[in-house]
Protein backbone atom coordinates (compact mmCIF):
# COMPACT_ATOMS: atom_id res chain seq x y z
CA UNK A 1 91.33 110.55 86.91
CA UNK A 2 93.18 112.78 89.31
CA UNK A 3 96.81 112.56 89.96
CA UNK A 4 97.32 109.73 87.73
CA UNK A 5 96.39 110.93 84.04
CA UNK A 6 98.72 111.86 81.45
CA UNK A 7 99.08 113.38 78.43
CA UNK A 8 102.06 111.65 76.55
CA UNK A 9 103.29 108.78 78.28
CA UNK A 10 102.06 105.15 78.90
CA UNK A 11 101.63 102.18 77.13
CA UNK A 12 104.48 102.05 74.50
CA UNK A 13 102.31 103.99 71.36
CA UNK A 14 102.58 106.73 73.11
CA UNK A 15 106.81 106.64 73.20
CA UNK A 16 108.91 108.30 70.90
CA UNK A 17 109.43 104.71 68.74
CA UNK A 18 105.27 104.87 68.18
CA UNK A 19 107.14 107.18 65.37
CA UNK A 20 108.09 104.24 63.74
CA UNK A 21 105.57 103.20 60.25
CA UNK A 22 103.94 99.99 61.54
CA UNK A 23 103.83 101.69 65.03
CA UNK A 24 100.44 103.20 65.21
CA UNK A 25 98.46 100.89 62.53
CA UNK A 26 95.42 100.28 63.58
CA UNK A 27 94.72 97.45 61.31
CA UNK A 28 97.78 95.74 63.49
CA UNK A 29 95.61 93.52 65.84
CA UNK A 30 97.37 91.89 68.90
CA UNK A 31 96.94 87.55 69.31
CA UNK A 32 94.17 89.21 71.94
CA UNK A 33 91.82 90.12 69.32
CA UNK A 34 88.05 88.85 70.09
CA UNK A 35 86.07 87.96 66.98
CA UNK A 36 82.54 88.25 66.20
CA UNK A 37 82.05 91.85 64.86
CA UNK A 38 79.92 94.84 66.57
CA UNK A 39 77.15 94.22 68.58
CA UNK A 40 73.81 96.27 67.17
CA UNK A 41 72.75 99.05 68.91
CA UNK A 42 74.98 98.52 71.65
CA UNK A 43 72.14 97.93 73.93
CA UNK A 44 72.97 97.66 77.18
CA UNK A 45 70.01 95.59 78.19
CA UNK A 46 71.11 92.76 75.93
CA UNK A 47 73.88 90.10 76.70
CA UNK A 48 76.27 91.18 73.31
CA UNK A 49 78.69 94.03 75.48
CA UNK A 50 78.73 92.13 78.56
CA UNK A 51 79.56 89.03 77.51
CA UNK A 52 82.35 90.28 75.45
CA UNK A 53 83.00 92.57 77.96
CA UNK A 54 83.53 89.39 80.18
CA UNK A 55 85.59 87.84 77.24
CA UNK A 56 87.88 90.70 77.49
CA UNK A 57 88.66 90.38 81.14
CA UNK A 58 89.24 86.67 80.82
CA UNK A 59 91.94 87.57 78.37
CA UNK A 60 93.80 89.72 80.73
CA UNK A 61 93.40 86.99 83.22
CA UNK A 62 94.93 84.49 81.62
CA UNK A 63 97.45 86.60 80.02
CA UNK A 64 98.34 87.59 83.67
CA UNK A 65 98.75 83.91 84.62
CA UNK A 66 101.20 82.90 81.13
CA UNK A 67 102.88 86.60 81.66
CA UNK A 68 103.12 87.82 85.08
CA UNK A 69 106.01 89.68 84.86
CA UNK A 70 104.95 91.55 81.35
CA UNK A 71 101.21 91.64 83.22
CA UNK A 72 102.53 93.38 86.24
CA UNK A 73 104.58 95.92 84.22
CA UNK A 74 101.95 97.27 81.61
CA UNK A 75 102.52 94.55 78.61
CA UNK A 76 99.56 93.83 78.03
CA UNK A 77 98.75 97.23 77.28
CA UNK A 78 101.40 97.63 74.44
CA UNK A 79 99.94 97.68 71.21
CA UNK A 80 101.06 94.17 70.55
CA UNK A 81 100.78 92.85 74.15
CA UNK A 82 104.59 91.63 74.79
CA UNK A 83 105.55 88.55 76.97
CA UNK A 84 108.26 89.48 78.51
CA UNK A 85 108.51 92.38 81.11
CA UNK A 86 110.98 95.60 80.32
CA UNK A 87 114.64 95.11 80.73
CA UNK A 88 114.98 97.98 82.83
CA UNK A 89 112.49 99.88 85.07
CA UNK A 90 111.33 102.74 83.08
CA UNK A 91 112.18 106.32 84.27
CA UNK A 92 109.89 107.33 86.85
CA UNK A 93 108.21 104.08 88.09
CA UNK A 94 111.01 102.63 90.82
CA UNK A 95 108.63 103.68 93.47
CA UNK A 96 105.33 103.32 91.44
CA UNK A 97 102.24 104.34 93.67
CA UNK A 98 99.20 102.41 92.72
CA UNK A 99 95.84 103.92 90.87
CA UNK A 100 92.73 102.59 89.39
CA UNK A 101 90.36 104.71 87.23
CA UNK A 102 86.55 103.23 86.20
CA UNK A 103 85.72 102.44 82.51
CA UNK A 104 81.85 102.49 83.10
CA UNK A 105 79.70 101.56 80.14
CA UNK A 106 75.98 103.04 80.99
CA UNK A 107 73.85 104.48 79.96
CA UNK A 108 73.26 108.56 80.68
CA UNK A 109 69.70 108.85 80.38
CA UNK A 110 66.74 106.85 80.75
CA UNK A 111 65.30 106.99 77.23
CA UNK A 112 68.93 106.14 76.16
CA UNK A 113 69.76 102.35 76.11
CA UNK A 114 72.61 102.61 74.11
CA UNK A 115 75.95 102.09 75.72
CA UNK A 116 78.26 105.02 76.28
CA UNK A 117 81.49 105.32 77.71
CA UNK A 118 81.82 107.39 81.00
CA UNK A 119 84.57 110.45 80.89
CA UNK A 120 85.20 113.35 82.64
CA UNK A 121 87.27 116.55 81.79
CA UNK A 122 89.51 117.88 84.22
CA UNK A 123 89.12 121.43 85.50
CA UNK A 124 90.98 123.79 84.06
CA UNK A 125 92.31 125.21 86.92
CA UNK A 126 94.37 121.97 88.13
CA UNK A 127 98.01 122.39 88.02
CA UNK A 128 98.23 118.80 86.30
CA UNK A 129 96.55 118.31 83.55
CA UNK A 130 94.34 121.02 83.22
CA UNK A 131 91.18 120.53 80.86
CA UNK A 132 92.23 117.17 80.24
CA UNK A 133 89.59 114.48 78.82
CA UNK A 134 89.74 111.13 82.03
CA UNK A 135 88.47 108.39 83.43
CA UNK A 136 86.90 108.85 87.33
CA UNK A 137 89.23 107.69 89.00
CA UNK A 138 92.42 108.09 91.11
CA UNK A 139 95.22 106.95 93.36
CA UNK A 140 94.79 103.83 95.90
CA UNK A 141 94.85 105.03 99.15
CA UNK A 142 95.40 102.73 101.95
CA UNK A 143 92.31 102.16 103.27
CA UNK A 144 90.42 101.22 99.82
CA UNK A 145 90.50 96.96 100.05
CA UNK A 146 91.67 97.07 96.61
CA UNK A 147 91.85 98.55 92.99
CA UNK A 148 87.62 98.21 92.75
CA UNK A 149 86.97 100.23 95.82
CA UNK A 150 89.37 103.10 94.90
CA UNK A 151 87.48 103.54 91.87
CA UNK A 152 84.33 103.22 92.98
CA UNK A 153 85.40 105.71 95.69
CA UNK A 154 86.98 108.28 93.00
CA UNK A 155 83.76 108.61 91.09
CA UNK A 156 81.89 108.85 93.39
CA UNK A 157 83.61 111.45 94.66
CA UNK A 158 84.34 113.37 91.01
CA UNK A 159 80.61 112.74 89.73
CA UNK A 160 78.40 111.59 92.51
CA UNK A 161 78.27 108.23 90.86
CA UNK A 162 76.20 105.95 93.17
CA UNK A 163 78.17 102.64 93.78
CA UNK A 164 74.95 100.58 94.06
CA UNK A 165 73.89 101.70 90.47
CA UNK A 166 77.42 99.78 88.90
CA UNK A 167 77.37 96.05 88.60
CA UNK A 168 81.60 95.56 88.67
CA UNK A 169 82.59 92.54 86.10
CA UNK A 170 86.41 92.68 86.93
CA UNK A 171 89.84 94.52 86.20
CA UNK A 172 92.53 94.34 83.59
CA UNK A 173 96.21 94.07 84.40
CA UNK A 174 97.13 97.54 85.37
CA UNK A 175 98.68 100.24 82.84
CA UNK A 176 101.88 102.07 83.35
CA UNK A 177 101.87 105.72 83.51
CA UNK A 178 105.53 106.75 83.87
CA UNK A 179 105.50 110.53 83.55
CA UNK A 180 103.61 110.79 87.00
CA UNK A 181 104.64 106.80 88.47
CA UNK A 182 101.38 105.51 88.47
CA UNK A 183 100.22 101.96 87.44
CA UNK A 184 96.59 102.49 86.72
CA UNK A 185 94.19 99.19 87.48
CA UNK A 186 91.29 99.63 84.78
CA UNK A 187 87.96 98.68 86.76
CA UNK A 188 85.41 97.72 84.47
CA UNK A 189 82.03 98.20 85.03
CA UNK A 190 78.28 98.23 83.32
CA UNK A 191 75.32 100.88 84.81
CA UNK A 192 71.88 101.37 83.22
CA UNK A 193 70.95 104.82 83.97
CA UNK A 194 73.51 106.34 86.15
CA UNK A 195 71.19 109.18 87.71
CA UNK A 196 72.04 112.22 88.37
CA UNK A 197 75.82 112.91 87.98
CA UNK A 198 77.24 116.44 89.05
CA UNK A 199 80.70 117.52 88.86
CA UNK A 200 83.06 118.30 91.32
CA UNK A 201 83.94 121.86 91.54
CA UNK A 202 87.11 122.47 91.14
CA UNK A 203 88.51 119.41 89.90
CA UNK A 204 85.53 117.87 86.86
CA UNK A 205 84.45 120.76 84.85
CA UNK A 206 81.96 118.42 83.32
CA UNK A 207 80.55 114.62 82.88
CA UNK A 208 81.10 113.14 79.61
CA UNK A 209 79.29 110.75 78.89
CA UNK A 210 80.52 109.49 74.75
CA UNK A 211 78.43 106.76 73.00
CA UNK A 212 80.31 103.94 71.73
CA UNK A 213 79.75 103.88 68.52
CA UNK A 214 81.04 107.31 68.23
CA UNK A 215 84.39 106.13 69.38
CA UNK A 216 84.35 103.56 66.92
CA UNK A 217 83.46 105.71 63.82
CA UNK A 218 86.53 106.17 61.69
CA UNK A 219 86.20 109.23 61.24
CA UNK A 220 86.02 110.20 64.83
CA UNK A 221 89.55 108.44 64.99
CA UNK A 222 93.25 110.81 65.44
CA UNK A 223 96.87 110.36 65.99
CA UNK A 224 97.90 112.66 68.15
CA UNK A 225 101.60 114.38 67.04
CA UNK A 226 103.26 116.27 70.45
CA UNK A 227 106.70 117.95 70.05
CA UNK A 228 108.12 118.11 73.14
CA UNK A 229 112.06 118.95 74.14
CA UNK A 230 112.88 117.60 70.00
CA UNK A 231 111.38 114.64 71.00
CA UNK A 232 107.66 113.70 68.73
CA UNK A 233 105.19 111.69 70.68
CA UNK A 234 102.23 109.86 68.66
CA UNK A 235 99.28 107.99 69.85
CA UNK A 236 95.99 107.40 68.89
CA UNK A 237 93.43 109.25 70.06
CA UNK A 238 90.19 110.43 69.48
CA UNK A 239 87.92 113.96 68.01
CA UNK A 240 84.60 112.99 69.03
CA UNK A 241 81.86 116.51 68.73
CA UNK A 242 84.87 119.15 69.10
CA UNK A 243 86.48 116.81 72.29
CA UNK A 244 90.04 115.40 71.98
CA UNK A 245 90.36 112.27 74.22
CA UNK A 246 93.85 111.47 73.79
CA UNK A 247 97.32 110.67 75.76
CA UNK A 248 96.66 107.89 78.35
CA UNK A 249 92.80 108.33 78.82
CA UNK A 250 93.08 107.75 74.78
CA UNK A 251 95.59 104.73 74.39
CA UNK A 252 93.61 102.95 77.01
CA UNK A 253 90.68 103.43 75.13
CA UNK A 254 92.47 102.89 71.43
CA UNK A 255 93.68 99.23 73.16
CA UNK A 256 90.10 97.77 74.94
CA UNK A 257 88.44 98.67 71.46
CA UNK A 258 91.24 96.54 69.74
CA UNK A 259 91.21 93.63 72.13
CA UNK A 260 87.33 93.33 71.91
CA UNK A 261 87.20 93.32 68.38
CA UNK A 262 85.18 96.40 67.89
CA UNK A 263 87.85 98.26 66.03
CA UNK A 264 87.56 99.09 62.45
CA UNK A 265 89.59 100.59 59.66
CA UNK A 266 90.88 103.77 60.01
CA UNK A 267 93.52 105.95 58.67
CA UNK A 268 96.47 106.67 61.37
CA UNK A 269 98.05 109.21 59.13
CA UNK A 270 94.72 112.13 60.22
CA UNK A 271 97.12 113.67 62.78
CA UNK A 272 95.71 116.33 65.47
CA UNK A 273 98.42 118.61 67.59
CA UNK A 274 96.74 118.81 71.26
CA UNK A 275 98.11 122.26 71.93
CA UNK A 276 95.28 122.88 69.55
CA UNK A 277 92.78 121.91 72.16
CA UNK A 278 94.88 122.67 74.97
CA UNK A 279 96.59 126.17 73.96
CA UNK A 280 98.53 125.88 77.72
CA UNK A 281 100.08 122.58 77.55
């Protein structure tokens, strides 16, 4: 996502309070929580992810008609989705400019029916967020109709995504991102093959496609631990082949996982430092 990604702010896990013990529990579900256990296979030519998928959206539609206020502000995305919207504006999102980033769930290959999760990492020449694990995606500029196109328009412009190949089922309520004043629409969308994707030089260093399952795997699970001005940031995140996904890109992930139901056990205390992955943060 360019512009709009971050690597310690957001929802509120990733806050100095996610210090606190109950904080970062995974095994903490929000009254969100779909039941029903983990599709098999997670073929995407079956009706198991998209119709959950579609469950999931319907929650953040009615939560944004009970909670508007909390909707419109990010609380849904708190790790117990809160009713009521913050007291006071948080630091950095008076002005807020308006983003939307893709969460595409295709598959790379055509021998590969199993659903994966569409990333990207960030070049590492950017001067924000260098070598950063994202979603396509990007600010809302003016002339995209709404938070759909703008993503649509992002990846196709990071990865050379074809718009025609994604079949669009909706958007969750939008996710604040206070360290850059972005609130981020999520776009969600299912692809079968997604052809051809090439990276944009100078800003994608590389398509990353991750398989689902490997996101839900345990073992593949982190809690990231950044020191920062005396200040300790945790959130959960994600090692998945030598990759860190973490920071926004990660608690966005972390919370749709939760909310659909295809979360399981894992042990918050397996901390990672992201300086380890990213020596120049």
């Amino acid at each position: 996502m360019r512009d709009a990604d971050t690597a310690s702010q957001g929802p509120d896990a990733a806050r100095p309070d996610a210090a606190r013990p109950d904080a970062a529990r995974p095994d903490i579900a929000g009254p969100d929580l779909l039941g029903g256990g983990v599709p098999a296979g997670f073929s995407l030519t079956g009706t198991a992810v998209p119709t959950r998928l579609e469950a999931l959206l319907q929650q953040g539609r009615d939560y944004a008609c009970t909670h508007p206020e909390s909707a419109g502000s990010g609380g849904w995305w708190n790790q117990r989705p809160t009713t009521m919207p913050p007291r006071m504006t948080p630091a950095g999102m008076e002005n807020a400019r308006r983003a939307a980033v893709l969460m595409l769930f295709c598959a790379p290959t055509p021998d590969d029916d199993d659903a994966h999760l569409l990333l990207t990492e960030r070049s590492p020449g950017l001067k924000k967020h260098p070598g950063q694990i994202s979603f396509p995606g990007g600010a809302q500029e003016k002339f995209d109709r709404d938070p759909t196109a703008a993503a649509l328009r992002e990846a196709q412009e990071e990865v050379g995504l074809d718009p025609a190949r994604v079949r669009v089922l909706g958007s969750l309520p939008p996710a604040p991102v206070p360290i850059s004043g972005f609130m981020v629409t999520p776009v969600i969308g299912i692809a079968g093959h997604t052809g051809l994707l090439r990276p944009q030089s100078g800003e994608v260093e590389r398509v990353l496609p991750v398989r689902l399952d490997a996101l839900i795997r345990p073992e593949n699970r982190r809690t990231t631990v950044l020191h920062r001005s005396g200040t300790v940031f945790k959130a959960p995140a994600f090692l998945v082949d030598g990759t860190l996904i973490w920071g926004f890109t990660g608690i966005l992930v972390d919370r749709v996982l939760n909310r659909l139901g295809w979360e399981e056990p894992w042990d918050a205390g397996r901390s990672v430092d992201p300086q380890d992955y990213l020596p120049g943060l």
